[in-house]
Protein backbone atom coordinates (compact mmCIF):
# COMPACT_ATOMS: atom_id res chain seq x y z
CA UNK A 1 -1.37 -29.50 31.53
CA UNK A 2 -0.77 -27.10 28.89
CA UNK A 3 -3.32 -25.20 27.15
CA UNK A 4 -3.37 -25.08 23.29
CA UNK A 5 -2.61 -21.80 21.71
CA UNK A 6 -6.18 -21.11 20.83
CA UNK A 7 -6.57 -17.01 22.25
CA UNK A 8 -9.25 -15.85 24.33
CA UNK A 9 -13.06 -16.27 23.39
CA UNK A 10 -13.26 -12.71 22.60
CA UNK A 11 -10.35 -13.31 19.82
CA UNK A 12 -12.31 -16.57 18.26
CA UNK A 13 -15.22 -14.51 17.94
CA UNK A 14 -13.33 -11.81 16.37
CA UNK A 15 -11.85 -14.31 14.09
CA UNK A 16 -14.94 -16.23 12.94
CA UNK A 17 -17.02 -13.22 12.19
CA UNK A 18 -14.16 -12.12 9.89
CA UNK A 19 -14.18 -15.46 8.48
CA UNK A 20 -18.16 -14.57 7.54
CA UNK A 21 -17.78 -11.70 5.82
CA UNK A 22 -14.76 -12.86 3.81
CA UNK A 23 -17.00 -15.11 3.03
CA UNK A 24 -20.22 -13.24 1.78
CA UNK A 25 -17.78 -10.35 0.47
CA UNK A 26 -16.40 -13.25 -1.54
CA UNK A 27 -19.63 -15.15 -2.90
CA UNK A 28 -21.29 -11.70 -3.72
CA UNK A 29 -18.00 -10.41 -5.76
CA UNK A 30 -18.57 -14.24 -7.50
CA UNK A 31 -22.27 -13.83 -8.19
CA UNK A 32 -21.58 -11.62 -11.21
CA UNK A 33 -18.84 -13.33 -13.68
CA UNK A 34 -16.71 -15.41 -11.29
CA UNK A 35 -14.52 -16.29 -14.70
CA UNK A 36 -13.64 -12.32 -14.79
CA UNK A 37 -12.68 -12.26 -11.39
CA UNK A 38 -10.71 -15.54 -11.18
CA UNK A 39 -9.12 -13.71 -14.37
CA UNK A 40 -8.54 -10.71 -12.56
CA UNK A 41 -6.78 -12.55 -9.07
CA UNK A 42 -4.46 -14.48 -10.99
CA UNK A 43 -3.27 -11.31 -13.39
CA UNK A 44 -2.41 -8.90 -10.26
CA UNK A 45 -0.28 -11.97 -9.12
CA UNK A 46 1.89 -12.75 -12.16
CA UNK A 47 2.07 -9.20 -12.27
CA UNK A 48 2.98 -8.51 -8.99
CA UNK A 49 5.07 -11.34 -8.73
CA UNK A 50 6.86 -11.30 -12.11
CA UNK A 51 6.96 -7.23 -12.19
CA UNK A 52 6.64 -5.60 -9.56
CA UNK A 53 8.60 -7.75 -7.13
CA UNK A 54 11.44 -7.27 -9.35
CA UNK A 55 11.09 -3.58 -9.83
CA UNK A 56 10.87 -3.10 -5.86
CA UNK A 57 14.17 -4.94 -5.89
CA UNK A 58 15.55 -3.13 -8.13
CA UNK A 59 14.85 -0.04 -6.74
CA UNK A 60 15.28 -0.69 -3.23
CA UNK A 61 19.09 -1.85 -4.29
CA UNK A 62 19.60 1.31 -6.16
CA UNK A 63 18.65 2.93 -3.23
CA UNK A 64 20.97 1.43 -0.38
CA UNK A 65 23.86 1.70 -2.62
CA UNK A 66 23.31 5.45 -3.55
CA UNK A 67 23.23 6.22 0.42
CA UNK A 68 26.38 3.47 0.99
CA UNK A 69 28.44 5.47 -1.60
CA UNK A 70 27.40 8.74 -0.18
CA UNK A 71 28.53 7.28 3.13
CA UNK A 72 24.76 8.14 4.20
CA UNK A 73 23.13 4.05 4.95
CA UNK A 74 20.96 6.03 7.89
CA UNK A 75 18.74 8.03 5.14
CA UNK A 76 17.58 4.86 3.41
CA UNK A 77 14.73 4.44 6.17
CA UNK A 78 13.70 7.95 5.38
CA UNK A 79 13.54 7.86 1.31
CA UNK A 80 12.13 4.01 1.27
CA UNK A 81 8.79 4.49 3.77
CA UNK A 82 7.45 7.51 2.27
CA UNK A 83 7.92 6.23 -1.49
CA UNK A 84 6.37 2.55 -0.26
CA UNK A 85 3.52 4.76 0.91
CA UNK A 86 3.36 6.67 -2.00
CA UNK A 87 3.58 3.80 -4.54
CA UNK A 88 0.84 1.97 -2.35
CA UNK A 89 -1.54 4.63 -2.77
CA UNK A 90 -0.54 5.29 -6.70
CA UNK A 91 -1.43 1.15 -6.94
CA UNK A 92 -4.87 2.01 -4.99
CA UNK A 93 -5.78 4.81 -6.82
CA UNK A 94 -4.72 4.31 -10.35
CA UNK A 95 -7.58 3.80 -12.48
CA UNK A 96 -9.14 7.24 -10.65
CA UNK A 97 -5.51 9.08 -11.32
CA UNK A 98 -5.60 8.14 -15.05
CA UNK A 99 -9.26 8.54 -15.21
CA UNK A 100 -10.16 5.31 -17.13
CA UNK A 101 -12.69 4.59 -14.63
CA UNK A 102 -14.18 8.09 -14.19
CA UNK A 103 -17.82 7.91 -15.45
CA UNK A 104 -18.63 4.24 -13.63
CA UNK A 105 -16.98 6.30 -10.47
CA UNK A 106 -19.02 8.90 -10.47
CA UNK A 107 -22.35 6.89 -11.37
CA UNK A 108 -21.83 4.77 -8.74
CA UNK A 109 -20.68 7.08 -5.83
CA UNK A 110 -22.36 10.44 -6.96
CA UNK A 111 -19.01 12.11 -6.57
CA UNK A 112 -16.58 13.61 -8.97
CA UNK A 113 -13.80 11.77 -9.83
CA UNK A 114 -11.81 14.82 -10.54
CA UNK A 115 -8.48 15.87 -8.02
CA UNK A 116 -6.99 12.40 -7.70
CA UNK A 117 -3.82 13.01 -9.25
CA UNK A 118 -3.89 16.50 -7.07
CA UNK A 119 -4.71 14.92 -4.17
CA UNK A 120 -2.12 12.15 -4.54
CA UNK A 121 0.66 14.92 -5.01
CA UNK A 122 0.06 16.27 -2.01
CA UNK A 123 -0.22 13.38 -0.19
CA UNK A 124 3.40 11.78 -1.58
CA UNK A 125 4.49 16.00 -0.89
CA UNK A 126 3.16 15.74 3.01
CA UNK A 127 4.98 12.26 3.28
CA UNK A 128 7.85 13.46 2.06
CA UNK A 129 7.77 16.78 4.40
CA UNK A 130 7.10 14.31 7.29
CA UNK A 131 10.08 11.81 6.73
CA UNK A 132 12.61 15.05 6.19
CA UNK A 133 11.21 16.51 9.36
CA UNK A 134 11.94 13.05 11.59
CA UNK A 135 15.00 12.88 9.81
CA UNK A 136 15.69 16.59 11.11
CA UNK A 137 14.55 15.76 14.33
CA UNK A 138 16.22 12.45 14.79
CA UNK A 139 19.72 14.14 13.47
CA UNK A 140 19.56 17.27 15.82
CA UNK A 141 18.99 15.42 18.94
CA UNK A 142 22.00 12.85 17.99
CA UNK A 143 24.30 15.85 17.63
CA UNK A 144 22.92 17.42 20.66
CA UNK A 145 23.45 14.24 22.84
């Protein structure tokens, strides 16, 4: 007889507990104005979906033909990981880059909210660096072998 595609005990346990705090992360992020952040979900979808999604697109498309007509499709890997990264932490970090949420930032964690734009620079800079070095790496040993 076959068993059903359940997982181990360990992995139900795992899964339940996250189940739990999904839901208490979700009924204490309700308790304040669940009408604001009902608001909030469904206006980083449309935009996501109807902005972003396209823009992504549009990008990634430039992209791949820019390193077709170069006659250079292998780079494509190496531009599009480190500018997902990058874009991923611009999205995270926003409000703290442009500074509209400074003072409620540094109320609530007693830090200063200055050096996010600095810090995000050098993170996109070190991403960069690393995706040019594998690139350098990965193109040496292919013209060695």
């Amino acid at each position: 007889m076959r068993r059903p595609p359940l997982g181990s005990p360990l992995q139900l346990l795992l899964l339940a507990c996250s189940f739990a705090l999904t839901a208490y992360a979700g009924m204490r992020l309700l308790e304040e104005d669940p009408f604001a952040v009902a608001l909030w979900f469904v206006g980083a979808a449309v935009l996501h979906d109807l902005v972003l999604v396209p823009l992504y697109g549009a990008a990634d498309r430039a992209l791949v033909r820019g390193t077709d007509r170069s006659g250079h499709r292998g780079l494509t890997m190496y531009v599009r990981v480190p500018a997902a990264l990058s874009l991923l932490l611009l999205l995270v970090w926003f409000p703290l880059i442009t500074g509209r949420v400074a003072d409620r930032y540094a109320r609530a964690t007693g830090l200063s909210p200055d050096g996010f734009l600095a810090r995000w620079l050098l993170i996109t800079a070190a991403l960069c660096a690393g995706s040019a070095a594998v690139y350098a790496l990965r193109h040496r040993r292919a013209r060695g072998a």
